[in-house]
Protein backbone atom coordinates (compact mmCIF):
# COMPACT_ATOMS: atom_id res chain seq x y z
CA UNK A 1 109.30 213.51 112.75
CA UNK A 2 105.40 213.34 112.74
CA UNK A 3 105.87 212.55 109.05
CA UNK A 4 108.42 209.38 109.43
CA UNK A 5 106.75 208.05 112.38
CA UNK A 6 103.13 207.38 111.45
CA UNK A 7 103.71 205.08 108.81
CA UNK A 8 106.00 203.24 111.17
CA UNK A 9 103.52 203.41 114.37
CA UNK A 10 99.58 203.28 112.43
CA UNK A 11 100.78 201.33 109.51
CA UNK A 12 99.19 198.05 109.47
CA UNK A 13 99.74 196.85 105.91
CA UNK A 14 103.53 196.63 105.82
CA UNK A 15 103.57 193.60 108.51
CA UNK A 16 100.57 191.99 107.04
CA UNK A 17 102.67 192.16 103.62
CA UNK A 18 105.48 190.78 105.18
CA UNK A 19 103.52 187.72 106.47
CA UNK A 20 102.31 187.29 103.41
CA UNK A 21 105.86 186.94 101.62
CA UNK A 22 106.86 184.89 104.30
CA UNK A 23 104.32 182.41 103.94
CA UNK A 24 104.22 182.03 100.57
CA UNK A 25 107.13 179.35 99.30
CA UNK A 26 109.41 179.64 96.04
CA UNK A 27 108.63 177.97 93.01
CA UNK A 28 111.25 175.27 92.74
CA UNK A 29 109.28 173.84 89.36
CA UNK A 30 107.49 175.10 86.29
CA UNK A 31 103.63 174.90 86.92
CA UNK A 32 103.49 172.96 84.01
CA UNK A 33 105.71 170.25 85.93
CA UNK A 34 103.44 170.51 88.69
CA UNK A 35 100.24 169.46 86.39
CA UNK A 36 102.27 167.14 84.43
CA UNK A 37 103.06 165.67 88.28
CA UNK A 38 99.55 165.91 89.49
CA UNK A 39 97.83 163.94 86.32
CA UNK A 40 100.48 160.84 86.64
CA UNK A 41 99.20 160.47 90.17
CA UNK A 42 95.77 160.94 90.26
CA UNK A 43 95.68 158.46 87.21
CA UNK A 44 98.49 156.14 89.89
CA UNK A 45 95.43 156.80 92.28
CA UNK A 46 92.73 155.26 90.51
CA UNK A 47 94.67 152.20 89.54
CA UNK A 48 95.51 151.73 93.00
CA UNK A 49 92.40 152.52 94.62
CA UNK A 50 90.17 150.23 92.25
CA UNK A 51 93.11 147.38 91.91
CA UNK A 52 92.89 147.03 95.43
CA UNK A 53 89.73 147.52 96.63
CA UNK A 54 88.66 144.97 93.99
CA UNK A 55 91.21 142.49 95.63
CA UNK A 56 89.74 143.08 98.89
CA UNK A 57 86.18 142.84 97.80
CA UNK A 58 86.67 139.63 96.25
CA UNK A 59 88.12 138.17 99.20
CA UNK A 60 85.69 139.54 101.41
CA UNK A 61 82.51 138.37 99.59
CA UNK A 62 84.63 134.63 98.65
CA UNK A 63 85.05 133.16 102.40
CA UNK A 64 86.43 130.13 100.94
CA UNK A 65 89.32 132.08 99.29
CA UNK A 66 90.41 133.16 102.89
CA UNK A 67 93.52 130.37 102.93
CA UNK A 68 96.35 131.27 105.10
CA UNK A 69 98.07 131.91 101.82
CA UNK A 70 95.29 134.27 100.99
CA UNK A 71 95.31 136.17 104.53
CA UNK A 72 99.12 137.58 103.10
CA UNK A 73 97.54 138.69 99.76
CA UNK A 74 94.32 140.58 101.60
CA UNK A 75 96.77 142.21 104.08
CA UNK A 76 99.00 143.33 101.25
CA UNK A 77 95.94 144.63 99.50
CA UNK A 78 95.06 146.66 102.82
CA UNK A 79 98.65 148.08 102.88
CA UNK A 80 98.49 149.11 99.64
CA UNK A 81 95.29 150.63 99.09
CA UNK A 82 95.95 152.56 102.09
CA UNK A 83 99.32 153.83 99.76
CA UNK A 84 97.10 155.13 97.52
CA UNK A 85 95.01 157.04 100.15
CA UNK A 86 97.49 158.55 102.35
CA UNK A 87 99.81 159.27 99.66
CA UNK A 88 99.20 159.39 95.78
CA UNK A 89 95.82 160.83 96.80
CA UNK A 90 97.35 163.90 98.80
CA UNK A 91 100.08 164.10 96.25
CA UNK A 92 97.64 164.66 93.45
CA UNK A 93 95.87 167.41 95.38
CA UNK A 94 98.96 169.13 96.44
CA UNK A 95 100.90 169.25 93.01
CA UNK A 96 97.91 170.44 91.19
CA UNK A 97 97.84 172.84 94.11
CA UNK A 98 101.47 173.65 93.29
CA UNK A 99 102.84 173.38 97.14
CA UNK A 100 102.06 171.34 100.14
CA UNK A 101 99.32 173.85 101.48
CA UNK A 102 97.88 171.77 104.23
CA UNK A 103 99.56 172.52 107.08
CA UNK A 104 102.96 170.92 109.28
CA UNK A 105 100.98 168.40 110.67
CA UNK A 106 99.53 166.86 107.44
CA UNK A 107 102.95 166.78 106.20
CA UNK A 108 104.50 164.78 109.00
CA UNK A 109 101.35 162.21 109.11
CA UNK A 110 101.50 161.75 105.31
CA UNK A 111 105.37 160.58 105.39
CA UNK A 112 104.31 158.49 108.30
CA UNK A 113 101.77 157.13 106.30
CA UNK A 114 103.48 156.54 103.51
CA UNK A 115 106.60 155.20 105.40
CA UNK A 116 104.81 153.13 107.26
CA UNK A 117 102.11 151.23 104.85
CA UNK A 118 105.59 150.97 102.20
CA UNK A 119 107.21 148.96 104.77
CA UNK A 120 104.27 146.91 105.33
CA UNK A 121 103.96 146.16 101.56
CA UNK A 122 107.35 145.52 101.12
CA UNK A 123 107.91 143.20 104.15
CA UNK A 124 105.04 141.17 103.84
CA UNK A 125 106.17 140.42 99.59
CA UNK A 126 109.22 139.20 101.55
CA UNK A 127 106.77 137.36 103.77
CA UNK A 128 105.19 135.59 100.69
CA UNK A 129 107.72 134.56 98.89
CA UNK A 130 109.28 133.19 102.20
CA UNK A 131 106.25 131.47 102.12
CA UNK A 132 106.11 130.05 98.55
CA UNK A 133 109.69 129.29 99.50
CA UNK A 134 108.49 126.94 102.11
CA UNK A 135 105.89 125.44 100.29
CA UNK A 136 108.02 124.07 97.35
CA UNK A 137 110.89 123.40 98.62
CA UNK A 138 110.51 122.73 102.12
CA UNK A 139 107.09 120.77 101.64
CA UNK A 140 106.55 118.97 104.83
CA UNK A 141 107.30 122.12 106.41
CA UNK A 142 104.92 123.65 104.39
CA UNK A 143 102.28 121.42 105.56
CA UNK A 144 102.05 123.09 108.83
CA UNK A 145 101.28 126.65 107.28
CA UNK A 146 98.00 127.80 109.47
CA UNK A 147 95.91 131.09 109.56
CA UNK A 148 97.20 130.72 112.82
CA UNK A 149 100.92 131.46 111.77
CA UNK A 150 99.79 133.12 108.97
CA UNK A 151 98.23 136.02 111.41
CA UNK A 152 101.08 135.84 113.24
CA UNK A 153 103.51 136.22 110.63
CA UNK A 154 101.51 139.37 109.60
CA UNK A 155 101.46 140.98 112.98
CA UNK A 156 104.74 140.62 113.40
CA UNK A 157 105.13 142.24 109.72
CA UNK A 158 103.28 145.07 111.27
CA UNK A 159 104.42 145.46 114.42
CA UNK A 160 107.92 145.73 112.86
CA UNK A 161 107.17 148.29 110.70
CA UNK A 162 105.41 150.53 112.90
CA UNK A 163 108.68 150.70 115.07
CA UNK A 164 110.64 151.94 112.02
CA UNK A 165 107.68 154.53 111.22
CA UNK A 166 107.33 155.93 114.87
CA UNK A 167 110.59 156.22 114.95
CA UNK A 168 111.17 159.92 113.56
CA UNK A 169 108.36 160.88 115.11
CA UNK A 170 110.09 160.17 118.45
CA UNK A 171 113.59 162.15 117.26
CA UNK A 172 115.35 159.30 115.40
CA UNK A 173 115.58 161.06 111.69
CA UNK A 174 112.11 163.35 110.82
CA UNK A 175 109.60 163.66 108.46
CA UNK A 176 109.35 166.84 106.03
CA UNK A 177 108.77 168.07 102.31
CA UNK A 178 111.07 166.58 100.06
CA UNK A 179 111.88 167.45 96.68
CA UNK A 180 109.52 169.92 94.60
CA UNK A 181 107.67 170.40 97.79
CA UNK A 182 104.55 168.95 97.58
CA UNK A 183 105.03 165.31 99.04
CA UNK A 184 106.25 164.37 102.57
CA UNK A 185 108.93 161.67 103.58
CA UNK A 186 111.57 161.14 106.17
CA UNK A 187 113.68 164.01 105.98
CA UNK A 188 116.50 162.34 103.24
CA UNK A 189 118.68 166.38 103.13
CA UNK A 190 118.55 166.76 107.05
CA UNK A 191 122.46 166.67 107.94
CA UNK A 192 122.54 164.91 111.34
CA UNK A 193 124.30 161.99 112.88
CA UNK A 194 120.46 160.91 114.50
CA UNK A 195 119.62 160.93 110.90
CA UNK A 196 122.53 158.84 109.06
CA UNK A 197 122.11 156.53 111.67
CA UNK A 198 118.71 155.77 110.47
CA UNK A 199 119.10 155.74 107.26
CA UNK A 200 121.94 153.21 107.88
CA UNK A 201 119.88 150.98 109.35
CA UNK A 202 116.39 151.67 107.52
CA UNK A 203 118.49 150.62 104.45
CA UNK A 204 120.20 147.77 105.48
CA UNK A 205 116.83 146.14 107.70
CA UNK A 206 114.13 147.45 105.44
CA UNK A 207 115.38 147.00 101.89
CA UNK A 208 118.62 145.22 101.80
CA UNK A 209 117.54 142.06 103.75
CA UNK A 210 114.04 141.68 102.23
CA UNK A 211 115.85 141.84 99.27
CA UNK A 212 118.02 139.07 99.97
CA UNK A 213 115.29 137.30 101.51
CA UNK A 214 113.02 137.20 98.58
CA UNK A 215 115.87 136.77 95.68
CA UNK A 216 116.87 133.49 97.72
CA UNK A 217 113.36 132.04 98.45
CA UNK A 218 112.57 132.78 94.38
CA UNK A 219 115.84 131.36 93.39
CA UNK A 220 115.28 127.72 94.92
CA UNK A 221 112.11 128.16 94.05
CA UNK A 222 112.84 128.12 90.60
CA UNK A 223 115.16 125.68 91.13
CA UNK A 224 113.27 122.88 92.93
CA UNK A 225 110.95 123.57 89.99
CA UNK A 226 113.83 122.87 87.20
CA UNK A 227 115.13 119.75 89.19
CA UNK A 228 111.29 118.18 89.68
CA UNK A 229 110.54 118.79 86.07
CA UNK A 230 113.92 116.96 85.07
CA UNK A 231 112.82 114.54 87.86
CA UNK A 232 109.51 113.88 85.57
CA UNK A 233 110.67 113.59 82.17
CA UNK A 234 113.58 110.75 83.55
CA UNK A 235 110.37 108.81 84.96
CA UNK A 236 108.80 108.79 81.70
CA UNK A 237 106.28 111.33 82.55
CA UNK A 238 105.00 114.66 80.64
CA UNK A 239 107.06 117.69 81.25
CA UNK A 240 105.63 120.59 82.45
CA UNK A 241 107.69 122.76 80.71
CA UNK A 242 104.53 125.28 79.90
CA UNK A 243 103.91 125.62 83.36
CA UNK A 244 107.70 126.12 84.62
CA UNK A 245 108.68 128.78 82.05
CA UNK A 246 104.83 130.84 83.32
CA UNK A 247 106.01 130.05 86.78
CA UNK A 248 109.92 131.75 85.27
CA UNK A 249 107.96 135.38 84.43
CA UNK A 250 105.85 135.18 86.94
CA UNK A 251 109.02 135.43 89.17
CA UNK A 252 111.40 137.52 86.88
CA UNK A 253 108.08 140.14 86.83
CA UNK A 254 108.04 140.24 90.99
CA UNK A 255 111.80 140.93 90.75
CA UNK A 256 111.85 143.63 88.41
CA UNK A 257 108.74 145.30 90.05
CA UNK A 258 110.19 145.18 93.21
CA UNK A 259 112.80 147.00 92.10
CA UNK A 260 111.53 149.27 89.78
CA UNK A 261 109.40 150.75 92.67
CA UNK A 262 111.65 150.17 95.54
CA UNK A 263 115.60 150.50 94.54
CA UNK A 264 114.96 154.32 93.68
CA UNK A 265 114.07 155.18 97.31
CA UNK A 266 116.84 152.91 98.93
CA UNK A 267 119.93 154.29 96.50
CA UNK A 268 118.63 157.99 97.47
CA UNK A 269 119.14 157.30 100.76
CA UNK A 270 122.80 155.65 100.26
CA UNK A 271 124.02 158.40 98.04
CA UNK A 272 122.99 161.11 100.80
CA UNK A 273 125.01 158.94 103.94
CA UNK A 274 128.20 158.61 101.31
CA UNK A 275 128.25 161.78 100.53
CA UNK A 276 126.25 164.75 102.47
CA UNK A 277 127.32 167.69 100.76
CA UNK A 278 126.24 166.04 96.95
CA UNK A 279 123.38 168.37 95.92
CA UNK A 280 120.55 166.53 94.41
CA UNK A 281 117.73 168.49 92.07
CA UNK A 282 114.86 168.70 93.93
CA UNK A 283 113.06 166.34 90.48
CA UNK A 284 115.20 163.59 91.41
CA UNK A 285 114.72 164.08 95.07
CA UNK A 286 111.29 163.76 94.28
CA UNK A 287 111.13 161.00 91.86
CA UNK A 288 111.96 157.83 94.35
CA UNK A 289 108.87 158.47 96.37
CA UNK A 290 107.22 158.78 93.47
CA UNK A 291 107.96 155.48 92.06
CA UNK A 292 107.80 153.70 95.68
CA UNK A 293 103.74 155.00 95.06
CA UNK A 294 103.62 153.02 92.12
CA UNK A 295 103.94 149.28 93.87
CA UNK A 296 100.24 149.36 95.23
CA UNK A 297 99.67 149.17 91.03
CA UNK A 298 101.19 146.67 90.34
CA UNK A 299 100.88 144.32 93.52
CA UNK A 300 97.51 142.90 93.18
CA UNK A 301 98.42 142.71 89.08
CA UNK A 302 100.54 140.23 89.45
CA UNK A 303 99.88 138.81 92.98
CA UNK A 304 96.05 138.61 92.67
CA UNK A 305 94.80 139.01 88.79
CA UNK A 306 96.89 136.30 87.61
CA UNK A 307 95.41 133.70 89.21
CA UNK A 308 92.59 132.14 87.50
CA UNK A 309 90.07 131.10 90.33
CA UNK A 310 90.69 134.90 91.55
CA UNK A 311 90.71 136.62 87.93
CA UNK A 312 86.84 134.27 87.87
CA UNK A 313 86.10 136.02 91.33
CA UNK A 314 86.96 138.86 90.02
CA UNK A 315 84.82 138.65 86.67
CA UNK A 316 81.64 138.10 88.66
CA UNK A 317 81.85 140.82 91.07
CA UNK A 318 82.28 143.25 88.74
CA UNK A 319 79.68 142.18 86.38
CA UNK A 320 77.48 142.14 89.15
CA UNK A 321 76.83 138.81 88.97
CA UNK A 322 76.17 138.26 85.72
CA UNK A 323 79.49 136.48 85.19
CA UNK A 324 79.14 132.12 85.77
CA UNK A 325 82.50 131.46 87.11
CA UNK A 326 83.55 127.68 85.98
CA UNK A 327 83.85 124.69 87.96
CA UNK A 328 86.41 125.49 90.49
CA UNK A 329 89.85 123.42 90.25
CA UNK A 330 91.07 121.69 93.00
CA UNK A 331 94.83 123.45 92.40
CA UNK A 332 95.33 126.38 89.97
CA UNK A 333 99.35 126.88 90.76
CA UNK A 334 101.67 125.98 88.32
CA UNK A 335 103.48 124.15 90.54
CA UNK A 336 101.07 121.08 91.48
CA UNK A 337 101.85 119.15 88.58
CA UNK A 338 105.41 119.08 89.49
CA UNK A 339 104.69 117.83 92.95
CA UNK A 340 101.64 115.41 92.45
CA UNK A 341 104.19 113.81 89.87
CA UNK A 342 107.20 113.77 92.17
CA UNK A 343 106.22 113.53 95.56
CA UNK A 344 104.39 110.96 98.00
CA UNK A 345 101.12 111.19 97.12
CA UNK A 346 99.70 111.90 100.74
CA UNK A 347 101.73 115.10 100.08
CA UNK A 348 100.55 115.64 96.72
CA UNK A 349 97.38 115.79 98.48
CA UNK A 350 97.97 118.03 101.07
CA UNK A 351 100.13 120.92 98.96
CA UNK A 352 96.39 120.77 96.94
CA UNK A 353 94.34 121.62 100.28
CA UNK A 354 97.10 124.50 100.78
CA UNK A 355 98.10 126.04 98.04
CA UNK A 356 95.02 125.97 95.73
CA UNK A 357 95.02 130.04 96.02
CA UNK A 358 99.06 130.66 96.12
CA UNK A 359 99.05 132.65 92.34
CA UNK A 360 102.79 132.01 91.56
């Protein structure tokens, strides 16, 4: 008796082993996966970080490029970079780690983060091209654009997206480990009514109608461009057929980046409301967060670098001032060709004042 009791009644080492297994999560990919993981996003993290902390110095230390155009481009530089911190950051760490070792709580506010600073991108891109929407084609509309509304517009971006953020935090879906374990998002396998419900509508309000919003304001875009560049050449006047087929990619690019980071993450959560009991590898669980990471990239790329009197900005901070920017234009959008052409010439005037730093 004496003999089958004390390991059972002094032994301390079987319940400390037992923690340990407990505690200690399955491998659900190859460590090599892991690393392969870990070096795509720390090299997504320095892309992002630099990208847009270059966007933001630049606008910081260039007063006169803070337009109410401008304000959307700085607060979608904020939104990203803060991507890049909160989430491909902690996602490098944690895959070269192999698991999400930081604890419950650093889980839930990294898919908050994440969640939340994604929306903010993505809504105000819908924001600016809403924008740019008004500005062509709606021009004496577009002539009341203010930092005033501008600031507006952006804290009702925000404000908007933090509802949809908070939300699982307050019981309306959750936040966990998705995938291969070592990122956080809202809980996309958790088989609840509370959680279809959000996904219903977090598709259908945070992807589907920004979508539709910013294919329609680019589509008339491009067409008010095609019909005041026929409008030219019937006057006798030079086409601008260089400029329109620049201003063509330049949309066509936002598209197809949009999507490549963004339609991942929204058909995930579709195919889990159809069909609950549809098992999904943990890799391509993991993958459409993964992707939704790489928009801060990309973002000021094509929203910031392409403009000239920014790419000049640009030049001269980073040379440390070495770099003699030109003589700054009075317009450097594609578009103001078109219009001074076409249009009254008091408007002419005006689209110059505010769209001198709108990069289409």
């Amino acid at each position: 008796m004496d003999s089958n009791s004390t390991p059972l009644s002094s032994g301390t080492h079987p319940p400390s082993i037992h923690t340990e297994v407990v505690t200690v999560t399955s491998t659900v990919f190859p460590r090599v996966g892991y690393s392969i993981l870990s070096f795509l996003m720390f090299i997504n993290t320095v892309f992002t970080v630099f990208n847009n902390s270059l966007v933001i110095t630049v606008m910081l230390r260039n007063p006169s490029l803070l337009q109410p155009m401008n304000v959307f481009i700085l607060s979608l530089a904020v939104s990203d970079l803060m991507i890049g911190l909160c989430g491909s950051l902690v996602v490098t760490i944690t895959n070269y780690h192999g698991s999400f070792f930081i604890g419950h709580a650093a889980c839930v506010f990294q898919g908050f983060a994440v969640n939340y600073f994604g929306l903010v991108s993505l809504c105000t891109l819908t924001l600016l091209a809403y924008e740019r929407y008004i500005v062509v084609c709606k021009p004496r509309a577009g002539l009341k654009l203010s930092m005033r509304r501008s600031i507006i517009g952006l804290l009702l971006v925000w404000i908007y997206c933090l509802f949809w953020a908070v939300a699982p935090l307050l019981g309306w879906s959750s936040y966990g480990p998705e995938g291969v374990q070592t990122s956080c998002s809202l809980a996309w396998e958790e088989r609840s009514w509370s959680n279809y419900s959000y996904l219903i509508l977090y598709t259908l309000l945070c992807f589907i109608v920004p979508v539709m919003v910013i294919i329609y304001c680019y589509s008339k875009v491009l067409k008010s461009m095609n019909k005041l560049n026929r409008s030219v050449e019937l006057q006798g006047g030079r086409s601008s057929q260089k400029e329109n087929d620049h201003a063509i990619s330049m949309v066509l690019s936002m598209i197809i980046a949009f999507f490549v980071c963004w339609l991942p993450y929204t058909a995930l959560s579709v195919v889990v409301v159809v069909d609950p009991e549809l098992y999904i590898p943990p890799l391509v669980a993991t993958m459409p967060m993964y992707f939704a990471k790489t928009s801060p990239v990309y973002n000021p790329i094509i929203y910031f670098l392409s403009n000239k009197q920014f790419r000049e900005a640009a030049l001269e901070v980073l040379s440390c001032g070495r770099y003699i920017p030109h003589a700054p234009t009075t317009v450097s959008i594609n578009m103001r060709s078109l219009n001074s052409r076409s249009r009254l010439t008091f408007l002419s005037t005006n689209v110059k004042s505010h769209s001198r730093v709108l990069p289409l």
